[in-house]
PDB file of N, CA and C in Angstrom:
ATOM      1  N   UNK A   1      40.579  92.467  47.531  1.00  0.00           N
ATOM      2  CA  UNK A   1      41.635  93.439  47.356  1.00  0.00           C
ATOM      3  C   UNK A   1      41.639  94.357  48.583  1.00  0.00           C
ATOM      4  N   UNK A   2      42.644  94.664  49.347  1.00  0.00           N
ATOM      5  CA  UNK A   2      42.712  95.572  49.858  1.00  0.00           C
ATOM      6  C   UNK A   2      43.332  96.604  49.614  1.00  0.00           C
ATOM      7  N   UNK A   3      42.673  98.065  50.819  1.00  0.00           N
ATOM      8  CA  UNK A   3      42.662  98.957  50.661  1.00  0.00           C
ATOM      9  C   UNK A   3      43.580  99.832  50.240  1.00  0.00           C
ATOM     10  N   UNK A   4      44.853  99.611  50.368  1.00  0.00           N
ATOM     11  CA  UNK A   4      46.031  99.856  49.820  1.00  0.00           C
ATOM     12  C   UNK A   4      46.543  99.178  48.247  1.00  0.00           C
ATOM     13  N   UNK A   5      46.134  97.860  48.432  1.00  0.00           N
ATOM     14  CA  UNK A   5      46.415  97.690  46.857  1.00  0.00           C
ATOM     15  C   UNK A   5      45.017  98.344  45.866  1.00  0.00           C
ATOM     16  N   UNK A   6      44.367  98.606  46.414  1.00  0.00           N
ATOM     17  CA  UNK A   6      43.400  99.307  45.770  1.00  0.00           C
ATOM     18  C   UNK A   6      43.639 100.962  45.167  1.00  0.00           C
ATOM     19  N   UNK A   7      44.064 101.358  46.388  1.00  0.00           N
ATOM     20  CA  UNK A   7      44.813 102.634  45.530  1.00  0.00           C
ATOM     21  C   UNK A   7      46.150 102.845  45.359  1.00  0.00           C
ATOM     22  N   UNK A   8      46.948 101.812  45.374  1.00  0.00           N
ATOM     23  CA  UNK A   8      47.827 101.245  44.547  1.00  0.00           C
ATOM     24  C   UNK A   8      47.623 101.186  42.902  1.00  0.00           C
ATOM     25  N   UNK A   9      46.692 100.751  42.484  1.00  0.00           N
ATOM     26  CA  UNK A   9      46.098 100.047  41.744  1.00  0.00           C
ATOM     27  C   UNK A   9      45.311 101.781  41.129  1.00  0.00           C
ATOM     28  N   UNK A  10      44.714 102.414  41.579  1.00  0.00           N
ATOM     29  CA  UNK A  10      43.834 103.604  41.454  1.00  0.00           C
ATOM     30  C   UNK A  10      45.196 104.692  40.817  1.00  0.00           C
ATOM     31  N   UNK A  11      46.463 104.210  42.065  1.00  0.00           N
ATOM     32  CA  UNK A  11      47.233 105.426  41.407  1.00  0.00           C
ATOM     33  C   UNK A  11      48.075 105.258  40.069  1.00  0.00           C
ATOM     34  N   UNK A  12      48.317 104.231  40.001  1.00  0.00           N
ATOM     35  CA  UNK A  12      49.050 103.402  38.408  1.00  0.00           C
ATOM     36  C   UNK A  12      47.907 104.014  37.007  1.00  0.00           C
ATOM     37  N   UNK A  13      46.791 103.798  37.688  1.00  0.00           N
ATOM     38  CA  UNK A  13      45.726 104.193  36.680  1.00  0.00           C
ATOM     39  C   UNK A  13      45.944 105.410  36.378  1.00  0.00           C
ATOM     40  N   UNK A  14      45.755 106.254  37.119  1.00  0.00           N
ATOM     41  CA  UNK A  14      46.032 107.809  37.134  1.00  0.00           C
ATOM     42  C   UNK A  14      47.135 108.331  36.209  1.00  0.00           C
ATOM     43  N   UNK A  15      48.134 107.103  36.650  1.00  0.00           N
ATOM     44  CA  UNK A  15      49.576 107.190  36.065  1.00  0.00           C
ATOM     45  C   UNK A  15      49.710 107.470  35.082  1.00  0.00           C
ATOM     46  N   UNK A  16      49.034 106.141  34.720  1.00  0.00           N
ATOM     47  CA  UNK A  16      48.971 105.905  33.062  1.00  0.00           C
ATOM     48  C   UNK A  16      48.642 106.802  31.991  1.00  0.00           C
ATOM     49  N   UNK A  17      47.231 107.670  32.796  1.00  0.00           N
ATOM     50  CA  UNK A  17      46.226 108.559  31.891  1.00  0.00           C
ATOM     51  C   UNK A  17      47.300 109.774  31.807  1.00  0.00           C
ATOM     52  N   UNK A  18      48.116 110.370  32.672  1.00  0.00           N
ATOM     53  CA  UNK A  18      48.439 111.164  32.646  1.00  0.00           C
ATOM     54  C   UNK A  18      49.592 111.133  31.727  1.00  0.00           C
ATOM     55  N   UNK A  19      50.541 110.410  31.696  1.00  0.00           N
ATOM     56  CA  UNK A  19      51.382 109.584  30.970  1.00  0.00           C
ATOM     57  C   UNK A  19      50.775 109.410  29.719  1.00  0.00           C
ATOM     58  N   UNK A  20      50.259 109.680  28.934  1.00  0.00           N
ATOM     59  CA  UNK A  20      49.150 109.546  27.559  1.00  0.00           C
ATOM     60  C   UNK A  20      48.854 110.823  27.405  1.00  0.00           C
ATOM     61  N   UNK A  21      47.960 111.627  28.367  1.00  0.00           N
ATOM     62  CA  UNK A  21      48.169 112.772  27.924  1.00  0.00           C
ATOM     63  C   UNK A  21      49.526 113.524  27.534  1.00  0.00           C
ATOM     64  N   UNK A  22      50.376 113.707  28.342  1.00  0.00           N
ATOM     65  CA  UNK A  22      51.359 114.191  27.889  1.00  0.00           C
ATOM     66  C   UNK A  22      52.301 113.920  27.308  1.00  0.00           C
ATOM     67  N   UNK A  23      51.752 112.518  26.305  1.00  0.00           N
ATOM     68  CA  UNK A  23      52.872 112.034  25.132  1.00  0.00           C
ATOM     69  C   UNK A  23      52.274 112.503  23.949  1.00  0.00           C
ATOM     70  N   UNK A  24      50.409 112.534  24.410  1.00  0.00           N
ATOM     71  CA  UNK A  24      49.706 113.342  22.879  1.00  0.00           C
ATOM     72  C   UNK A  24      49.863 114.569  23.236  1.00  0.00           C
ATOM     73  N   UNK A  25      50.152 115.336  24.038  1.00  0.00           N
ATOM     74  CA  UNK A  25      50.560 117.093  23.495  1.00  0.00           C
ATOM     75  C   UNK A  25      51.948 117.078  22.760  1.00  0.00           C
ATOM     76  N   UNK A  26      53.391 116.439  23.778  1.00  0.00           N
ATOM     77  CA  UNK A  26      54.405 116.670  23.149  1.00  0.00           C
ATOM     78  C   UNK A  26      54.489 116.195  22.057  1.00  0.00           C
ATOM     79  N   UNK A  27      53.798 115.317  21.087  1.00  0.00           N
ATOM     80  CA  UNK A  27      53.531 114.490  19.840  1.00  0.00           C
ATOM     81  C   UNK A  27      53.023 115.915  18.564  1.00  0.00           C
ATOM     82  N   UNK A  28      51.742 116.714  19.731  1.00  0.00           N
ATOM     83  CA  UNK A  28      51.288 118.172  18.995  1.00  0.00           C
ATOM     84  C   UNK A  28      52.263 119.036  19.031  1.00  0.00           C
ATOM     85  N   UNK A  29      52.857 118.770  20.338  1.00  0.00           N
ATOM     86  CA  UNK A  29      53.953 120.364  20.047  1.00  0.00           C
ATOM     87  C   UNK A  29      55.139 120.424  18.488  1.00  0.00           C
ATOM     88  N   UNK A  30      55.612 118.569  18.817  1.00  0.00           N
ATOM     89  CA  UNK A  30      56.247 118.383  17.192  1.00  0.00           C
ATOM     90  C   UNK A  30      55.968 118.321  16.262  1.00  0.00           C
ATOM     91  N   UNK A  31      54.503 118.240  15.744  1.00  0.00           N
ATOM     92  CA  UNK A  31      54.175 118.627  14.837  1.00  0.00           C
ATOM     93  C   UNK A  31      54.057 120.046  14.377  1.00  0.00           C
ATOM     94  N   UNK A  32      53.436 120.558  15.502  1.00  0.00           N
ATOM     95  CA  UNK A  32      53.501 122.212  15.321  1.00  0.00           C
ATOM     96  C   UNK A  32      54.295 123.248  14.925  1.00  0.00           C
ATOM     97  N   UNK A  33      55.620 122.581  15.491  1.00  0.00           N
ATOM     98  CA  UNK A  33      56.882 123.353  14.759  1.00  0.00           C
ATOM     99  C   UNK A  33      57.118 123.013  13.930  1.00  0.00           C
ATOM    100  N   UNK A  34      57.488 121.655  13.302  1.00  0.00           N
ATOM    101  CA  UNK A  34      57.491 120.941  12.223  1.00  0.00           C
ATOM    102  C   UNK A  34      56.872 122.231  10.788  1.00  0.00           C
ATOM    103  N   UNK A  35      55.465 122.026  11.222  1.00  0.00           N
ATOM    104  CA  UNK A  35      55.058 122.656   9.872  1.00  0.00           C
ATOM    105  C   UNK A  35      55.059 123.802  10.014  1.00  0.00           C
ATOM    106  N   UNK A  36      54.937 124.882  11.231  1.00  0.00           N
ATOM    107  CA  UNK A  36      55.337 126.277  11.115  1.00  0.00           C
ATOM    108  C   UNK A  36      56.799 126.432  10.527  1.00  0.00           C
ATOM    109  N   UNK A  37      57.579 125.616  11.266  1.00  0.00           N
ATOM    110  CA  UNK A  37      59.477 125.709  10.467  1.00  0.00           C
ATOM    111  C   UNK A  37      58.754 125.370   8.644  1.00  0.00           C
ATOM    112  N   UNK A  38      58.548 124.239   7.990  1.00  0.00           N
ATOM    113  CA  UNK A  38      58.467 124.391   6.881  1.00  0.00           C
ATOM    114  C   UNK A  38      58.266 125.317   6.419  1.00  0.00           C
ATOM    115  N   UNK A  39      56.701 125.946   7.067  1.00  0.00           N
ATOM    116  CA  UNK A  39      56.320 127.376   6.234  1.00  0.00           C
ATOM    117  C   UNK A  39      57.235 128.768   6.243  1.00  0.00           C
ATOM    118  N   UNK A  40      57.164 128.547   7.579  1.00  0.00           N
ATOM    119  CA  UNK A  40      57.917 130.056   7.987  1.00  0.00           C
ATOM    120  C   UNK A  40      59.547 130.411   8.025  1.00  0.00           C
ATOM    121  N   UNK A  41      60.127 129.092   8.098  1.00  0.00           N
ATOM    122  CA  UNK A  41      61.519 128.787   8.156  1.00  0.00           C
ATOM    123  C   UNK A  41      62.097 128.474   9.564  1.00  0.00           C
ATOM    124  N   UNK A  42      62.582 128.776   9.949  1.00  0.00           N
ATOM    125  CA  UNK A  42      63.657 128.630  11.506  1.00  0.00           C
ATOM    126  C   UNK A  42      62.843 129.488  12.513  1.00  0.00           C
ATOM    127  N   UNK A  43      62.067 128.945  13.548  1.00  0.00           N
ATOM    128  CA  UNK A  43      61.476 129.158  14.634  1.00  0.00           C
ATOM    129  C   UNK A  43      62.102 130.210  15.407  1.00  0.00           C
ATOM    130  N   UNK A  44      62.163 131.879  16.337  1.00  0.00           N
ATOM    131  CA  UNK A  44      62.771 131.636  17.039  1.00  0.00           C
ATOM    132  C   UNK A  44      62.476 130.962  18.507  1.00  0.00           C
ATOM    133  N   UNK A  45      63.642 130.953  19.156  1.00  0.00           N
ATOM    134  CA  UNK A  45      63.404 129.869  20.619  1.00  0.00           C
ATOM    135  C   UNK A  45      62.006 130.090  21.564  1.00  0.00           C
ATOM    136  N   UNK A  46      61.701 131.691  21.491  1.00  0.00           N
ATOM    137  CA  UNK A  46      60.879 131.813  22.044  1.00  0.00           C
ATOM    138  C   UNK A  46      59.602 131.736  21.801  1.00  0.00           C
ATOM    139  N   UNK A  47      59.503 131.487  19.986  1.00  0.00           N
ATOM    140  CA  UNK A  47      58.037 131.081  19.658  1.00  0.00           C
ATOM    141  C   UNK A  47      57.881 129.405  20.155  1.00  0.00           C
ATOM    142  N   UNK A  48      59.171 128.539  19.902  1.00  0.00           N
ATOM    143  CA  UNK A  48      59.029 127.384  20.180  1.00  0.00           C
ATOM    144  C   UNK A  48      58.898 126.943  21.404  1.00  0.00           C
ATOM    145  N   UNK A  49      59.428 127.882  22.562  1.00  0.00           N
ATOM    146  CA  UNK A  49      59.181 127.768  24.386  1.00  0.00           C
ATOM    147  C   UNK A  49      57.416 128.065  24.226  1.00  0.00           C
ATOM    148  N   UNK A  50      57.262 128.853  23.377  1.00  0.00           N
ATOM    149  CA  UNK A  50      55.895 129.542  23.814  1.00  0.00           C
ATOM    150  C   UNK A  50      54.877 128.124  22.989  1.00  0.00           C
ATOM    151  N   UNK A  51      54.762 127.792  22.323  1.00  0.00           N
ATOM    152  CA  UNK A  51      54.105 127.116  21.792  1.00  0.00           C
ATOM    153  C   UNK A  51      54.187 125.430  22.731  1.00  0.00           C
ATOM    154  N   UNK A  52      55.590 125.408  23.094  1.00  0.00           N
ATOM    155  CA  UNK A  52      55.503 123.936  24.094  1.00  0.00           C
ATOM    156  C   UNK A  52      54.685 123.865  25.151  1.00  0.00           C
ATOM    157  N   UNK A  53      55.003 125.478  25.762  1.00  0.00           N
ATOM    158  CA  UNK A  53      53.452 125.615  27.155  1.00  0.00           C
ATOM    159  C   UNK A  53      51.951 125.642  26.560  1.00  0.00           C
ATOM    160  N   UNK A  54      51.775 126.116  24.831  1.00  0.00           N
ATOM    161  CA  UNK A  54      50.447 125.459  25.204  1.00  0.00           C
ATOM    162  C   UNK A  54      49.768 124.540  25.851  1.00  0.00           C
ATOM    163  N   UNK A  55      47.938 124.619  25.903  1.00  0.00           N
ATOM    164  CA  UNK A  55      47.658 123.522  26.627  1.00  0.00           C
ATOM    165  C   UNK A  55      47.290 122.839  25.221  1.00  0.00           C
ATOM    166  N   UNK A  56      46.552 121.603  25.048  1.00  0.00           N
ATOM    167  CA  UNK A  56      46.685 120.860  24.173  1.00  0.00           C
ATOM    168  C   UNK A  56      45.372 121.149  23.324  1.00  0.00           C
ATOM    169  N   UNK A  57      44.492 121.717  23.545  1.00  0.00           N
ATOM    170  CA  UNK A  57      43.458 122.478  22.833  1.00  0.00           C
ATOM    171  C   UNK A  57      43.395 123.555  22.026  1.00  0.00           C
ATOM    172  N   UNK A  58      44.404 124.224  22.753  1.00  0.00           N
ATOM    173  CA  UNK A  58      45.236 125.498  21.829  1.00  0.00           C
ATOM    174  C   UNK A  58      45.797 124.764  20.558  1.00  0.00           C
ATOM    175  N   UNK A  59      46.662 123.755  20.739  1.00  0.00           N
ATOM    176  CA  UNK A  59      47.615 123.407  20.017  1.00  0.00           C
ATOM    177  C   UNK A  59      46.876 122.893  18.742  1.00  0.00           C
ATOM    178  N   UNK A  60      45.736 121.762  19.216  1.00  0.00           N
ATOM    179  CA  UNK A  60      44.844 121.633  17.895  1.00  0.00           C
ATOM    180  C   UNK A  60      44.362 123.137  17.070  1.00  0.00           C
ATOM    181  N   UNK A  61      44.587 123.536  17.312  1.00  0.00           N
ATOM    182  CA  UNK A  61      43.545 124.933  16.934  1.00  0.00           C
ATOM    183  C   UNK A  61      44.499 125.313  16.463  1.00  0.00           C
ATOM    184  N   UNK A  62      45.966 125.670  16.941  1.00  0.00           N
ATOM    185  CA  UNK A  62      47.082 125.811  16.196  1.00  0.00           C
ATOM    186  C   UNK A  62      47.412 125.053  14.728  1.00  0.00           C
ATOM    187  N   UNK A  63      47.384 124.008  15.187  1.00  0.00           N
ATOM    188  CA  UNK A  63      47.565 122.697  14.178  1.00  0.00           C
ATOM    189  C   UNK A  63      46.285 122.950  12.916  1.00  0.00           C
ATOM    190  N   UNK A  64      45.485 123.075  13.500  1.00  0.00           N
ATOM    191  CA  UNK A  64      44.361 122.882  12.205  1.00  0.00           C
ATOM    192  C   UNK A  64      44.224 124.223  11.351  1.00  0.00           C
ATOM    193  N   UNK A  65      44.588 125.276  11.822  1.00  0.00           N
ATOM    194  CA  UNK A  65      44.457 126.693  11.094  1.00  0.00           C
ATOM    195  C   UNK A  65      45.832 126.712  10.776  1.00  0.00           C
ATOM    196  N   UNK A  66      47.320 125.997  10.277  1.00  0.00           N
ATOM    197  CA  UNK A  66      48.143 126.443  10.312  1.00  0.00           C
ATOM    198  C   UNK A  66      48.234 126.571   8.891  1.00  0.00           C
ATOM    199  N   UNK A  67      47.443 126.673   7.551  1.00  0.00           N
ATOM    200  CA  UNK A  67      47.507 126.995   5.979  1.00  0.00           C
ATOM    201  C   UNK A  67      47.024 128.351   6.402  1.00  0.00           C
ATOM    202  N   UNK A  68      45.933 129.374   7.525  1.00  0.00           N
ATOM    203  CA  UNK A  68      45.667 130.284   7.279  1.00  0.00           C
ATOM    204  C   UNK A  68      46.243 131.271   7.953  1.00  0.00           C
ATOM    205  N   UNK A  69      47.496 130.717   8.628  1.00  0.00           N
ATOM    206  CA  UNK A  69      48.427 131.627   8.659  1.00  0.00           C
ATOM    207  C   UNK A  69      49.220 132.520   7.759  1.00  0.00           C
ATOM    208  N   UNK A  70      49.513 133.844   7.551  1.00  0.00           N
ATOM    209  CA  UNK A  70      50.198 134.657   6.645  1.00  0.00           C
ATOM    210  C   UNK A  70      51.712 134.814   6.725  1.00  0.00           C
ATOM    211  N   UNK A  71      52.196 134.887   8.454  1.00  0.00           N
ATOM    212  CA  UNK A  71      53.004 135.368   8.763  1.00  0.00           C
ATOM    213  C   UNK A  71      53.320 134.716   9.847  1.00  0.00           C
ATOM    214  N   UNK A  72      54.963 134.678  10.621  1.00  0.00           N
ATOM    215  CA  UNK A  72      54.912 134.750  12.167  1.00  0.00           C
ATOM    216  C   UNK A  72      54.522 135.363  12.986  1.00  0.00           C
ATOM    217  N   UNK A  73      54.032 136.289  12.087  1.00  0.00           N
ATOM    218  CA  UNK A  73      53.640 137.552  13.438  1.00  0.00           C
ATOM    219  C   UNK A  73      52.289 137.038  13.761  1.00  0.00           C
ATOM    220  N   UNK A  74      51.453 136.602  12.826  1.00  0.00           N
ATOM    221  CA  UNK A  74      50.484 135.819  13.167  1.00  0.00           C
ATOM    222  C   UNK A  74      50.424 134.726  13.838  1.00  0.00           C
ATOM    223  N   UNK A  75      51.319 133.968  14.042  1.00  0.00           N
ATOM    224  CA  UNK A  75      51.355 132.906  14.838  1.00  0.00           C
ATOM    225  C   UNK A  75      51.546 133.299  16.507  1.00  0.00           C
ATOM    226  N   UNK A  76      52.422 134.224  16.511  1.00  0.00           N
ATOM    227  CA  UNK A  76      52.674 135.279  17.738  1.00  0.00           C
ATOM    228  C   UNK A  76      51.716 135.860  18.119  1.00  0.00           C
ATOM    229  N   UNK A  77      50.388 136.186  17.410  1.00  0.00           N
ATOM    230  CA  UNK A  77      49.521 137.014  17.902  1.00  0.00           C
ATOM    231  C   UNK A  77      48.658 135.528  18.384  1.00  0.00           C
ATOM    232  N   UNK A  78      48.721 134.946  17.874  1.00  0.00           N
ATOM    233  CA  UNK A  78      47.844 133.625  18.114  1.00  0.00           C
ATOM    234  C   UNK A  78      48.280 132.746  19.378  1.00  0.00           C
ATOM    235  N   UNK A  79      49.159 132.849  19.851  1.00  0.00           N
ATOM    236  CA  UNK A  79      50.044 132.071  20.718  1.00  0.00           C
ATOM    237  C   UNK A  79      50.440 133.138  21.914  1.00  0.00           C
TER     238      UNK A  79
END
């Protein structure tokens, strides 16, 4: 193999991973609203802008505490 198809080959890889990551956050971000809208009702835009820039560690943490939420304002303080 040469050196060019090699990181040819190196950058597709890269591609890929990155391409995966950011189909499993935007996958978290829809869930996230999903069940905050159930609970809380109609999002506004800016909790839902704010919650899409999480990073994807936040978002679990979002996701998994979202029964011990009370309020939006709590989600706002959380986010």
């Amino acid at each position: 193999m040469t050196t060019a198809e090699r990181l040819i080959k190196e950058g597709m890889e890269k591609g890929k991973k990155e391409g995966k990551k950011e189909g499993k956050k935007e996958g978290k971000v829809v869930i996230a609203i999903k069940l905050l809208t159930k609970k809380f009702g109609i999002l506004p835009s800016e909790t839902k802008d704010r919650i899409k820039n999480l990073d994807i560690e936040t978002l679990d943490v979002l996701i998994d505490g979202i029964f011990e939420y009370n309020s939006l304002d709590d989600i706002e303080k959380f986010i």
